[in-house]
Protein backbone atom coordinates (compact mmCIF):
# COMPACT_ATOMS: atom_id res chain seq x y z
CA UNK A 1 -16.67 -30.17 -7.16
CA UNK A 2 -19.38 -31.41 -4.72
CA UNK A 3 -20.65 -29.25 -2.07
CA UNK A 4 -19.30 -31.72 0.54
CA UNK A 5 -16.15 -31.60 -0.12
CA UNK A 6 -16.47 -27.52 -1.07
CA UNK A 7 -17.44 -26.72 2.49
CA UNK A 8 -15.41 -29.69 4.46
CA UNK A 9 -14.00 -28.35 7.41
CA UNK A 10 -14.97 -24.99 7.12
CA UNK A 11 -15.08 -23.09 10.36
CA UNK A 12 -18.34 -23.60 11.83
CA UNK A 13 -20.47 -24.52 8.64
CA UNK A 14 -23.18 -26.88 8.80
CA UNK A 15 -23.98 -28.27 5.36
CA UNK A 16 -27.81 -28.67 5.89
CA UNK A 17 -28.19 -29.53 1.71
CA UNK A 18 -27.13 -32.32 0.22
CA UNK A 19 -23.04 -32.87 0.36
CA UNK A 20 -23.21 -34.59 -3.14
CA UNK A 21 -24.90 -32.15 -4.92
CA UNK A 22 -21.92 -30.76 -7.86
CA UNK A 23 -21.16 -27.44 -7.70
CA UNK A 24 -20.32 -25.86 -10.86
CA UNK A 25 -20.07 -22.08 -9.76
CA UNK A 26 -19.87 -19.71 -7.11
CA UNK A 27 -22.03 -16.23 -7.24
CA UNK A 28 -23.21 -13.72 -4.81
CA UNK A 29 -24.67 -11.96 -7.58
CA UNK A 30 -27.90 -13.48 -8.59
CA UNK A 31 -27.54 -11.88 -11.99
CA UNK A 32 -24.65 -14.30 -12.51
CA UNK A 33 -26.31 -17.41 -11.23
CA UNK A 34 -26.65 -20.22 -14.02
CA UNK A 35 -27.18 -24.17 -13.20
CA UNK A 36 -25.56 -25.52 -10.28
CA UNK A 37 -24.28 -22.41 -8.63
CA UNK A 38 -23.92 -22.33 -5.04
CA UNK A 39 -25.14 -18.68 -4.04
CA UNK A 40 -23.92 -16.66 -1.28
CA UNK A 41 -26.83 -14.55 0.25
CA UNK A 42 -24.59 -11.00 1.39
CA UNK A 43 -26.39 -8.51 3.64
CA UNK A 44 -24.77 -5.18 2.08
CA UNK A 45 -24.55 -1.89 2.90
CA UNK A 46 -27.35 -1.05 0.11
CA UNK A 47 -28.50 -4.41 -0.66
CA UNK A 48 -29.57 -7.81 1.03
CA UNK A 49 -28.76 -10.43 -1.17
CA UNK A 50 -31.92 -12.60 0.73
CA UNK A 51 -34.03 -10.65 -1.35
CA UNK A 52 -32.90 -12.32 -4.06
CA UNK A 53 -32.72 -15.33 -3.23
CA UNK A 54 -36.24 -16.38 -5.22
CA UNK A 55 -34.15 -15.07 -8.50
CA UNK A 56 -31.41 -17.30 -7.64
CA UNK A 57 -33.29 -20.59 -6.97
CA UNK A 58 -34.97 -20.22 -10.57
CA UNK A 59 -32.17 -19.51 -12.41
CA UNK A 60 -30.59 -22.89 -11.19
CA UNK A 61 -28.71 -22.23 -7.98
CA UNK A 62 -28.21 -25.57 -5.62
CA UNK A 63 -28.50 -24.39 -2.86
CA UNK A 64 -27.66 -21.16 -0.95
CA UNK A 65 -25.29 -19.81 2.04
CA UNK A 66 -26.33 -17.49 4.85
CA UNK A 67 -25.47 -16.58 8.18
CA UNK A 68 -29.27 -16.43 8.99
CA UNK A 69 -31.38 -19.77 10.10
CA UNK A 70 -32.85 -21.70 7.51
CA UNK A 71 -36.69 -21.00 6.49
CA UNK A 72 -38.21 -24.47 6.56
CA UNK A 73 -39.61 -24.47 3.40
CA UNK A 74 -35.68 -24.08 2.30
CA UNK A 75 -33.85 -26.21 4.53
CA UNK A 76 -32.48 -28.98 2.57
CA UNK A 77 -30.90 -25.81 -0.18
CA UNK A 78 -29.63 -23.97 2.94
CA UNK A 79 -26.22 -23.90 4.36
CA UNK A 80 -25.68 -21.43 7.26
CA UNK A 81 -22.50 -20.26 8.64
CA UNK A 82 -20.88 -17.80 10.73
CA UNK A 83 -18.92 -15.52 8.73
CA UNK A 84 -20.17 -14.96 5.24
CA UNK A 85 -17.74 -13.29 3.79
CA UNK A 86 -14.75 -15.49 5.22
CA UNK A 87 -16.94 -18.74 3.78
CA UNK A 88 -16.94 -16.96 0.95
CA UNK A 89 -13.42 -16.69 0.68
CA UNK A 90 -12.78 -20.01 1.82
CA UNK A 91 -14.72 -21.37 -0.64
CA UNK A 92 -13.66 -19.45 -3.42
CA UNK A 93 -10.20 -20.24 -3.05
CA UNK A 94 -11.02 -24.12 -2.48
CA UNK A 95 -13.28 -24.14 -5.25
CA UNK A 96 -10.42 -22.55 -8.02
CA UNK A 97 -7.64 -24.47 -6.66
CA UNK A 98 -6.29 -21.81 -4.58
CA UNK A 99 -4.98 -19.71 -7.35
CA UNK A 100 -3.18 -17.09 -4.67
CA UNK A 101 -0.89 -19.65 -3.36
CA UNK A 102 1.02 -19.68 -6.65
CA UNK A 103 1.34 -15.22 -6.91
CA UNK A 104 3.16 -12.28 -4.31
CA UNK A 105 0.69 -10.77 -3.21
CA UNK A 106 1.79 -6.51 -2.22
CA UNK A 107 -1.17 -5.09 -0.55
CA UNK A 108 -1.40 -0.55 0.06
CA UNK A 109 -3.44 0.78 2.81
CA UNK A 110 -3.73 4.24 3.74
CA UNK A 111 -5.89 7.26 3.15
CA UNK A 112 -3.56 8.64 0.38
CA UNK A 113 -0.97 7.53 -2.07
CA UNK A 114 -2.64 4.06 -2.72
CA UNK A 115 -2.89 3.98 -6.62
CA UNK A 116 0.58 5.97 -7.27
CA UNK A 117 2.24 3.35 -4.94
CA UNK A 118 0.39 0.16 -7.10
CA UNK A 119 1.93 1.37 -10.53
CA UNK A 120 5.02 1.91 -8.82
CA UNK A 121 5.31 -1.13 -7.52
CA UNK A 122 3.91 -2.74 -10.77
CA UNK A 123 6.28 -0.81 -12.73
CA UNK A 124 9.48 -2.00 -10.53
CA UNK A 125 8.27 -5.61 -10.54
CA UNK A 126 7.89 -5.22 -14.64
CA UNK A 127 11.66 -3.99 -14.46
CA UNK A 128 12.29 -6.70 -12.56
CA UNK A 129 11.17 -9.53 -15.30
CA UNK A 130 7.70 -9.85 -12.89
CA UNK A 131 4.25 -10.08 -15.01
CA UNK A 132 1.92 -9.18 -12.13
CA UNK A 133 -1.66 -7.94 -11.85
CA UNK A 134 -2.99 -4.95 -10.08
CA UNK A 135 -6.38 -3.99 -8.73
CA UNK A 136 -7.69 -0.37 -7.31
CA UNK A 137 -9.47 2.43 -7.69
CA UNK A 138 -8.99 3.29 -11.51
CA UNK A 139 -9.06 -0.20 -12.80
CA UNK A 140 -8.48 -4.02 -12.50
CA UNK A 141 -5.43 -5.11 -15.23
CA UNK A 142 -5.04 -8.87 -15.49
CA UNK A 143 -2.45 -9.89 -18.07
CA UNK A 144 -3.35 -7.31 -21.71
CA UNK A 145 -7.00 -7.37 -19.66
CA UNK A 146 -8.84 -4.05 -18.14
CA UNK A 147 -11.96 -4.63 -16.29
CA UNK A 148 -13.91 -1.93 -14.60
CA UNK A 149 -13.28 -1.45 -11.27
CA UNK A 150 -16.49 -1.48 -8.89
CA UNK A 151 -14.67 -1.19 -5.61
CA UNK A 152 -10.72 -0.05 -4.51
CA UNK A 153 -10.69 -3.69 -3.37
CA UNK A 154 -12.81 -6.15 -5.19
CA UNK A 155 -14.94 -8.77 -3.55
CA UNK A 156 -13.33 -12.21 -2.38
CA UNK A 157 -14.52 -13.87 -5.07
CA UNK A 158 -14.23 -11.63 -7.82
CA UNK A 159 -10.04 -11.64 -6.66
CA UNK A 160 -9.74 -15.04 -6.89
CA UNK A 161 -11.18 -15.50 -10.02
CA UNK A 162 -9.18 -12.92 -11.38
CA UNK A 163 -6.17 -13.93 -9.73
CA UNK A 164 -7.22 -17.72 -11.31
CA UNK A 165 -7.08 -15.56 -14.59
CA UNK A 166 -4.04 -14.25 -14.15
CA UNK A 167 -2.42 -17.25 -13.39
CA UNK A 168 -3.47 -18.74 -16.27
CA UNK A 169 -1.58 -16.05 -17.96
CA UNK A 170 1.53 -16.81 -16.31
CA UNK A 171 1.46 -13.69 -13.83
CA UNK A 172 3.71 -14.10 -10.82
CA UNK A 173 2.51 -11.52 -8.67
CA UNK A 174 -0.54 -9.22 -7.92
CA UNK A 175 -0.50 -5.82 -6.78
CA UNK A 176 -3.41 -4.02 -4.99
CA UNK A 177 -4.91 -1.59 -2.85
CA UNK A 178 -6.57 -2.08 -0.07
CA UNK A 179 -9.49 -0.06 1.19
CA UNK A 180 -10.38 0.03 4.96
CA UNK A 181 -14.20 -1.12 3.54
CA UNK A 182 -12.35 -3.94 2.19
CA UNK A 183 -10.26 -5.05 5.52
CA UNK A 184 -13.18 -4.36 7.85
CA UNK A 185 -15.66 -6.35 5.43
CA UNK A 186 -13.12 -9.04 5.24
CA UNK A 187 -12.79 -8.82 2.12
CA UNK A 188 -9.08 -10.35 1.60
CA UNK A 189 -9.61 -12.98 4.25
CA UNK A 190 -7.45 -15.66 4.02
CA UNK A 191 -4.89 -13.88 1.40
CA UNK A 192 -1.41 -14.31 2.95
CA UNK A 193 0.51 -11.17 1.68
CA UNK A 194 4.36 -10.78 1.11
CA UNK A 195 4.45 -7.50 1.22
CA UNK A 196 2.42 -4.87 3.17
CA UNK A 197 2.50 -1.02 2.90
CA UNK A 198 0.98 1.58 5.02
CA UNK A 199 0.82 5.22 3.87
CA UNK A 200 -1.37 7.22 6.31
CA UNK A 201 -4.10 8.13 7.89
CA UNK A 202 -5.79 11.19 7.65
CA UNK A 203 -10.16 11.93 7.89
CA UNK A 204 -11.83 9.96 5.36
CA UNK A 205 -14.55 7.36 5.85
CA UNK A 206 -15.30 8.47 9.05
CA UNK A 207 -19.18 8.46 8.16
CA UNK A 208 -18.57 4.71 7.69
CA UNK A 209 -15.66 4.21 10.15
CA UNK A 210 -17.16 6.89 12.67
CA UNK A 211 -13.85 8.27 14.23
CA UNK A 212 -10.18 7.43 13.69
CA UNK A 213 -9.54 4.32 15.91
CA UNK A 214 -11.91 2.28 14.21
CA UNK A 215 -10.53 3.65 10.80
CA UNK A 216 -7.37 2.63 12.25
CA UNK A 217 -7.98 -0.57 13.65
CA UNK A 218 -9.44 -1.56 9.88
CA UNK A 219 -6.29 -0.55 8.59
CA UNK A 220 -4.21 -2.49 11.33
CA UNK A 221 -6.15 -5.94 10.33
CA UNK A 222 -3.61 -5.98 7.31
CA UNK A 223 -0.93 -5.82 9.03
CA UNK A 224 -2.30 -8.94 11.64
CA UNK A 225 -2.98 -10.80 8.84
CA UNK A 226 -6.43 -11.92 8.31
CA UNK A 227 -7.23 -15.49 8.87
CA UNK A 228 -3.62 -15.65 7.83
CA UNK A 229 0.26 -14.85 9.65
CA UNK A 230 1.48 -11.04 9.28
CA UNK A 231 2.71 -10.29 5.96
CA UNK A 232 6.30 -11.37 5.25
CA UNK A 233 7.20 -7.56 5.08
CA UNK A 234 5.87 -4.84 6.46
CA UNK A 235 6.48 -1.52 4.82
CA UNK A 236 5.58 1.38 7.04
CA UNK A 237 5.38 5.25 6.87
CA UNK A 238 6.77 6.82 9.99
CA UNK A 239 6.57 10.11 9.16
CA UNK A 240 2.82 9.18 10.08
CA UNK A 241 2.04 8.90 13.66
CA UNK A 242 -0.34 5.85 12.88
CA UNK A 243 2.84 4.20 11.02
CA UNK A 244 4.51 4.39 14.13
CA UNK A 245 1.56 2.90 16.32
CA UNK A 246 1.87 0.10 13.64
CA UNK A 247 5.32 -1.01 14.61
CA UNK A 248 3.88 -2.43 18.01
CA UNK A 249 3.03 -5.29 16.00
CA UNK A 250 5.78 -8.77 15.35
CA UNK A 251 6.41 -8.89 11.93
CA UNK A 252 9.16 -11.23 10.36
CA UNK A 253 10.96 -8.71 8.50
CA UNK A 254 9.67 -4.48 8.66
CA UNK A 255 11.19 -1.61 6.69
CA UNK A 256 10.52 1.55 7.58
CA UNK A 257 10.06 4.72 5.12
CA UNK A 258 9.70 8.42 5.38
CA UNK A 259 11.23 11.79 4.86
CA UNK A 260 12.40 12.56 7.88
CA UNK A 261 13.39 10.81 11.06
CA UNK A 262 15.17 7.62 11.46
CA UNK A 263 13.32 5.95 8.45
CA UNK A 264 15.45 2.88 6.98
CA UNK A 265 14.60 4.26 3.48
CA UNK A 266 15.28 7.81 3.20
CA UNK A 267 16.26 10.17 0.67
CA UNK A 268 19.69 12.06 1.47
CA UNK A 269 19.63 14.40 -1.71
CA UNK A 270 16.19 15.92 -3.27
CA UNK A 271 16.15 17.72 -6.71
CA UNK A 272 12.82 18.58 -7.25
CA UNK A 273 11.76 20.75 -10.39
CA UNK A 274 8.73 21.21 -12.65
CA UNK A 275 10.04 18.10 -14.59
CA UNK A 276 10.14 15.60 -11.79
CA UNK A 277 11.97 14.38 -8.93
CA UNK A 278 15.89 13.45 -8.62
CA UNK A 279 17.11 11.89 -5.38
CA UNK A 280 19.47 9.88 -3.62
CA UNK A 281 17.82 7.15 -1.75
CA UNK A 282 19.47 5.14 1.07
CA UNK A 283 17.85 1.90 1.71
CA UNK A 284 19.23 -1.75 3.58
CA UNK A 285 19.96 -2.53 0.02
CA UNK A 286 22.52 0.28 -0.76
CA UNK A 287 21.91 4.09 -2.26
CA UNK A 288 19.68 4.42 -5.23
CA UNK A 289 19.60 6.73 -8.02
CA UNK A 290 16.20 7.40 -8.40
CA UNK A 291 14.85 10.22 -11.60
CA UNK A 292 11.13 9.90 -11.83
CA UNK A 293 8.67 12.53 -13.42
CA UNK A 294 6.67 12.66 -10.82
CA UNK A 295 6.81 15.93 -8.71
CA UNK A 296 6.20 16.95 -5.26
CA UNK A 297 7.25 15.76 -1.61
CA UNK A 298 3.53 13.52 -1.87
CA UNK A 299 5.19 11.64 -4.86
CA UNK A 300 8.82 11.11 -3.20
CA UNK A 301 7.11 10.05 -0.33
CA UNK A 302 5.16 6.74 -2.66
CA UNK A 303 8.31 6.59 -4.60
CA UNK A 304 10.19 5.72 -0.83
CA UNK A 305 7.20 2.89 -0.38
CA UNK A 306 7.24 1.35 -3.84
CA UNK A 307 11.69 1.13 -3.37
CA UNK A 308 10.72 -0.06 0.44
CA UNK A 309 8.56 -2.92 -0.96
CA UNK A 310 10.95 -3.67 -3.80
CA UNK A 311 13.66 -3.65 -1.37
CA UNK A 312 11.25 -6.36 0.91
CA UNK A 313 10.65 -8.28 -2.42
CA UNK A 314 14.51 -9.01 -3.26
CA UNK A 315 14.26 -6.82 -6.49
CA UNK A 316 17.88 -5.69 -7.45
CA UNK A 317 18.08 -1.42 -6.88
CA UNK A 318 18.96 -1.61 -10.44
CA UNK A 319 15.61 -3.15 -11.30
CA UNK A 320 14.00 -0.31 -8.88
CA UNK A 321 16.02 2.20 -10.27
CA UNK A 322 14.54 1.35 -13.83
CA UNK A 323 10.83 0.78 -13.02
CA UNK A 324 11.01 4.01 -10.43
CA UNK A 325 12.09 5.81 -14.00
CA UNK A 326 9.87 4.07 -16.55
CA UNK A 327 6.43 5.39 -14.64
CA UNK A 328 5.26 8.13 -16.41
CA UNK A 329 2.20 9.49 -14.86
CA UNK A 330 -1.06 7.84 -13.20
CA UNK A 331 -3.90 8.62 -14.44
CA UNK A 332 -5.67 11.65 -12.44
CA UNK A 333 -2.90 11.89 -10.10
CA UNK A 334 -1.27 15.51 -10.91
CA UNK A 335 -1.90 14.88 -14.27
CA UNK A 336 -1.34 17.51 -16.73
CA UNK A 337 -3.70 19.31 -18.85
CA UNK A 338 -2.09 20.90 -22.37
CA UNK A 339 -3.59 22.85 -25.01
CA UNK A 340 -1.10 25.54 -25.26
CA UNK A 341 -2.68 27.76 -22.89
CA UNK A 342 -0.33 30.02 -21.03
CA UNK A 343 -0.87 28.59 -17.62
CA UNK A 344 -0.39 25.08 -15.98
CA UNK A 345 -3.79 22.90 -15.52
CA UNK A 346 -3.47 19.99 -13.45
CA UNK A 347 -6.53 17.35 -12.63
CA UNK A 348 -5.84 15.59 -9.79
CA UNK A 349 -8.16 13.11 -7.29
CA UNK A 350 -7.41 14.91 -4.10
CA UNK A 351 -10.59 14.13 -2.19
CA UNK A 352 -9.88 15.01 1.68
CA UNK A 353 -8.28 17.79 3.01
CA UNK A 354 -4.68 16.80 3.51
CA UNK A 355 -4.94 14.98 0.00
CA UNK A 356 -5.69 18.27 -1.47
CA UNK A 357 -2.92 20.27 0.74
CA UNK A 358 -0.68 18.09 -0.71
CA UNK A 359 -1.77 18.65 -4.38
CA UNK A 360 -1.65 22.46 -3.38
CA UNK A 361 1.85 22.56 -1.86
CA UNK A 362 2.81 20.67 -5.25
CA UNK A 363 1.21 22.72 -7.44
CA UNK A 364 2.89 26.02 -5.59
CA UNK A 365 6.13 25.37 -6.69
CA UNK A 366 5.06 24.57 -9.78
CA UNK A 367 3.48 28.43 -10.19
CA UNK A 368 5.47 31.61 -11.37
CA UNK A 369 2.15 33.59 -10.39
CA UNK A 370 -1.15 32.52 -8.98
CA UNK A 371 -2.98 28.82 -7.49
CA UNK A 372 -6.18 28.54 -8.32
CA UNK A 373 -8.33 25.51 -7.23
CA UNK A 374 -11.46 23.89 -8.29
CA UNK A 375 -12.88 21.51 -5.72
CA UNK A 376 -16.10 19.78 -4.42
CA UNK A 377 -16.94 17.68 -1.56
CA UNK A 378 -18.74 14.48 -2.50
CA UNK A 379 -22.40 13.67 -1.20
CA UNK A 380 -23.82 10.79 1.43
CA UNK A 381 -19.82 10.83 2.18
CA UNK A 382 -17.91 12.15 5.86
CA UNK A 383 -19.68 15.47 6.68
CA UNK A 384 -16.82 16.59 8.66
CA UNK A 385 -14.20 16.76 6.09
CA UNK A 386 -16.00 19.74 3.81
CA UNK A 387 -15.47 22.33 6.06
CA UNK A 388 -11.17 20.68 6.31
CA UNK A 389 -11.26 20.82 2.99
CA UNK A 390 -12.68 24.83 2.47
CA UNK A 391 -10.40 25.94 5.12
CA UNK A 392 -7.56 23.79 3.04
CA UNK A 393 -8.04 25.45 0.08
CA UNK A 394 -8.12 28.76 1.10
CA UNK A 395 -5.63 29.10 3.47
CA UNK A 396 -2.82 27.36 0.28
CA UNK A 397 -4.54 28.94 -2.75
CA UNK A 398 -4.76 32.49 -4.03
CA UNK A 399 -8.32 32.25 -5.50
CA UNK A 400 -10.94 29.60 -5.36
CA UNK A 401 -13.86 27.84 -7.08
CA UNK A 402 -16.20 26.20 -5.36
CA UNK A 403 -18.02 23.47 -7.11
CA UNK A 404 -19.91 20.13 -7.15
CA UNK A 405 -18.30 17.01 -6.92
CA UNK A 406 -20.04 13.84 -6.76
CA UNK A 407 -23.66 15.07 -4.55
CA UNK A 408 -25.03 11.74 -4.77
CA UNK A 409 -28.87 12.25 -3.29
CA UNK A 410 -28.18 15.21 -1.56
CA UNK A 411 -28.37 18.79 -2.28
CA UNK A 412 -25.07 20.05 -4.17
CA UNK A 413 -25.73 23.46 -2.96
CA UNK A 414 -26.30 22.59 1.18
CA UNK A 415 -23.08 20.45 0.14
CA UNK A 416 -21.02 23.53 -0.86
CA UNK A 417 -22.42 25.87 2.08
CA UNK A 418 -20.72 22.58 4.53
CA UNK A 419 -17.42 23.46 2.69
CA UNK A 420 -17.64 27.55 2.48
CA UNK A 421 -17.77 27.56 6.45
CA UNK A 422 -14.03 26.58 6.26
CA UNK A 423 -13.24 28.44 3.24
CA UNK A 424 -15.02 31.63 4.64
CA UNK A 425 -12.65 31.66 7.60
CA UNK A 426 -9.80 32.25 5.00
CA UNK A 427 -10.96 35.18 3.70
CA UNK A 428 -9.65 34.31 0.34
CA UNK A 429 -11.13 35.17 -2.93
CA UNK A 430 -13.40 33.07 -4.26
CA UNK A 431 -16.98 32.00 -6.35
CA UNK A 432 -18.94 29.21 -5.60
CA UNK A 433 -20.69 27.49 -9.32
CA UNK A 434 -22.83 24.46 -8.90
CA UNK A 435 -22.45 23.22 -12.28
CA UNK A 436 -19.13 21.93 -12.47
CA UNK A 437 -18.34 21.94 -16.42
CA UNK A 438 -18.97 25.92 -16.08
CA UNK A 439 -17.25 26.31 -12.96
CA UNK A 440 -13.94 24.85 -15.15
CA UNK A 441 -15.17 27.55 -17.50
CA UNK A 442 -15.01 29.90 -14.67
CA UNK A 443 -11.27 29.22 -13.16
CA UNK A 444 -9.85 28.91 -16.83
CA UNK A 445 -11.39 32.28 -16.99
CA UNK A 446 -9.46 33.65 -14.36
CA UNK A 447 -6.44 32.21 -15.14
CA UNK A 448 -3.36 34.57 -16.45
CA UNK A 449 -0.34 33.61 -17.75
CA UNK A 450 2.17 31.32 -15.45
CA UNK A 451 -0.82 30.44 -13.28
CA UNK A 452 -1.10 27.00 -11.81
CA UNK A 453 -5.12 25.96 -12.06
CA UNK A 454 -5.92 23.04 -10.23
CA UNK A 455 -9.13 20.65 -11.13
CA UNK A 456 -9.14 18.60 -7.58
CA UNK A 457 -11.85 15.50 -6.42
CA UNK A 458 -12.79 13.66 -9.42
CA UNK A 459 -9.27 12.57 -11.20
CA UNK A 460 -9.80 9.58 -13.64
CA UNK A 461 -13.39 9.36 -12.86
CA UNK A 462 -15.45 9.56 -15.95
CA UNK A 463 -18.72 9.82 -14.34
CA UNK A 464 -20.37 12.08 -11.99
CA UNK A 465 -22.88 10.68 -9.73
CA UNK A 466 -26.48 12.90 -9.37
CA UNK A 467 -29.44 12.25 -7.51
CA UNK A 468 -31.07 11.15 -10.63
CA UNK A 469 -28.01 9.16 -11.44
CA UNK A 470 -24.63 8.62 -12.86
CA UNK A 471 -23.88 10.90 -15.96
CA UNK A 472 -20.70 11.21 -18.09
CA UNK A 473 -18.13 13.58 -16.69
CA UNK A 474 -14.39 13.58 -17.28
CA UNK A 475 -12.57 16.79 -15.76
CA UNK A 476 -9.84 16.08 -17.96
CA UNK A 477 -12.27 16.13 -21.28
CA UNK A 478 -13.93 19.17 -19.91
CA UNK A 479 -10.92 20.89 -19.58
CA UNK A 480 -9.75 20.34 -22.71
CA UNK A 481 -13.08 20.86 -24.63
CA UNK A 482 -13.35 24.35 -22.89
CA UNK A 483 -9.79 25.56 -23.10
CA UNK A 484 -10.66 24.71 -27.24
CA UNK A 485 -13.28 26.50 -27.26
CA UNK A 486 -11.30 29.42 -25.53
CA UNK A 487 -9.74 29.51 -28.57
CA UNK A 488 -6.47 27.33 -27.36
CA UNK A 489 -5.68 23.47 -29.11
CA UNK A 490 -3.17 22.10 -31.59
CA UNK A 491 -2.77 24.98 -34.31
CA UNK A 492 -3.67 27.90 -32.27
């Protein structure tokens, strides 16, 4: 494709290189430039992509995009624009045919609930005779295909060349979260999404967002569409006060969701047991039968989005019935811990405070004795949520251990004092242990017989990130290799 006809029309973009030049690529990596890319200089949160610019000029790039002036020694390579990262997505989606057009797009936003709504949904739609993609925290699945996931929401590009990939493989639909970063960064600019779903909003990000309107308003942008009409559905939480500020907006169709209230889909009959959820379900669609393993008022609460969307998406209560039934767990959301030991270990990613109230309230009717928690508050991240989340834990558990999470460059220990000024106002029990594989050690330790011990931050991370760097850490392979060498496993 030539650059001309790459760029043509493009809000505001003056194509100061040469229109003719061929374009064989797109990067705004310049580790992934080859011959004829056209590179996309980013200014980051961490990294300008200007400084590489040298780098991507030798390794072949035509020419390269900026919203900054041209330097005259670079003017005829230069195209400047106004937006980077909606050129970016315009071009992107030009460049691979517009790959998007042809899948339903489902979009989650929300502090919590994000990834258990996406298999949900993914697992309905699967039901439903629907090979679709999905992209979030744990992982990016296109078609039999994992790739690492580097962000909740990947960069413009990246999605449309995945969702090129995926409609290569005959997937009809794509399924993904999406991060406030991602909606205020413009991320998914231009994507026009069936289906939208909003969870909640409680304190995360604020360090990035600085208070909760902005957070918010980044979460409202999906909902306005970006670049694009309002989704075709809207699928909104008003059990959550910010749900209900949503539904100011014109939408074409809505559906409301919730436990309570006047919510459109509601449950009417809750069984809820250490097994997993039963519950009648009314909906627009008719009552649902839903059994899921998945336990706690949290999980009903994703389980009433995922129906909600299926509902928006024309998939037959049958179909949501099946899918709601087939999910088995998510990885690092409540998931269980077993190696014969006489008391209940759960791992979970509860990483703000109501995230982990919810975890705890689950995990209390799961216990026949005590709730113990492990948690950490993760470095260079919202100061303001460590002392939430001390106060959180010690006002639901009955003993707790205070750990590292992810410290990043600060100090793990001035980390943990932020927290213990909310714990301490519990006056609950606890110890505070930097090292975290010892501090499992610790809580396993003090664990009797039909306790409930929950491992909260990290869930299916398998890293830990250190000053000095990222290092291998799985809680769920900790826990395991220590309750072992306890003396518990297969055969003891």
């Amino acid at each position: 494709m030539k650059l001309g006809e790459l760029l043509e029309g493009l809000p505001g973009v003056d194509v100061g290189a040469d229109a003719a030049s061929e374009i064989a690529a797109l990067a705004y990596d310049s580790r992934k430039v080859r011959p004829g890319t056209l590179f996309f200089a980013i200014q980051g949160e961490k990294a300008d992509g200007h400084a590489y610019i040298p780098q991507a000029l030798k390794q072949g790039a035509v020419a390269v995009v900026s919203e900054r002036p041209a330097p005259p020694e670079l003017a005829s390579r230069w195209i400047q624009v106004p937006a980077m990262r909606r050129a970016l997505a315009d071009a992107g989606r030009r460049f691979f045919g517009h790959p998007e057009q042809q899948l339903r797009l489902v979009g989650i936003t929300g502090t919590n609930g994000k990834t258990t709504i996406t298999y949900l949904v993914e697992s309905i739609l699967q039901a439903a005779g629907i090979p679709c993609g999905v992209f979030g925290t744990i992982e990016y699945r296109v078609g039999g295909r994992v790739h690492t996931a580097a962000n909740t929401t990947p960069e413009s590009l990246d999605l449309i060349t995945y969702f090129d990939e995926l409609v290569k493989m005959d997937g009809k639909a794509a399924v993904m979260e999406v991060s406030s970063h991602a909606l205020a960064q413009e991320r998914v600019w231009g994507f026009q999404f069936e289906v939208a779903v909003f969870t909640n909003l409680t304190q995360d990000h604020l360090d990035y967002h600085k208070d909760f309107e902005h957070y918010f308003q980044a979460k409202r942008r999906l909902f306005e569409g970006l670049g694009t009409p309002p989704p075709n559905w809207a699928v909104i939480n008003t059990d959550d006060p910010w749900g209900v500020r949503l539904l100011e907006l014109p939408y074409a169709h809505h559906l409301t969701y919730g436990l309570a209230g006047a919510a459109e889909v509601k449950p009417s009959r809750v069984k809820s047991s250490p097994a997993g959820t039963e519950a009648t379900i009314n909906t627009p669609a008719g009552k649902l039968e839903i059994v899921s393993p998945l336990v706690g008022l949290a999980n009903l609460a994703n389980i009433l989005a995922a129906i909600a969307a299926g509902v928006g998406m024309g998939v037959a209560t049958v179909k949501i019935e099946e899918g709601i039934a087939n999910l088995k767990a998510v990885p690092g959301r409540f998931e269980r811990i077993d190696e014969g030991q006489p008391f209940l270990v759960v791992v979970d990613y509860a990483h703000t405070d109501d995230a982990l109230k919810n975890v705890l309230k689950t995990a209390r009717e799961l216990a026949r004795n005590r709730l113990i928690v492990l948690f950490g508050c993760g470095g260079e991240r919202d100061r303001t949520k460590r002392p939430r989340m001390g106060e959180a834990a010690g006002t639901l558990a009955d003993f707790i251990v205070l750990t590292s999470d992810n410290p990043r460059g600060e100090d793990p220990l001035l980390i943990m004092a932020d927290a213990l000024v909310g714990l301490q106002r519990t006056d609950r029990p606890y110890i505070a242990e930097v090292d975290r594989s010892v501090a499992i050690r610790k809580a396993f330790e003090e664990a009797r017989e039909g306790d409930v011990v929950v491992l909260a931050g990290k869930g299916h991370e398998t890293y830990q990130i250190l000053k000095e760097g990222k290092i291998d850490f799985d809680d769920r392979v900790v826990a395991r290799q220590v309750l072992r060498e306890m003396g518990y496993g297969p055969g003891k």
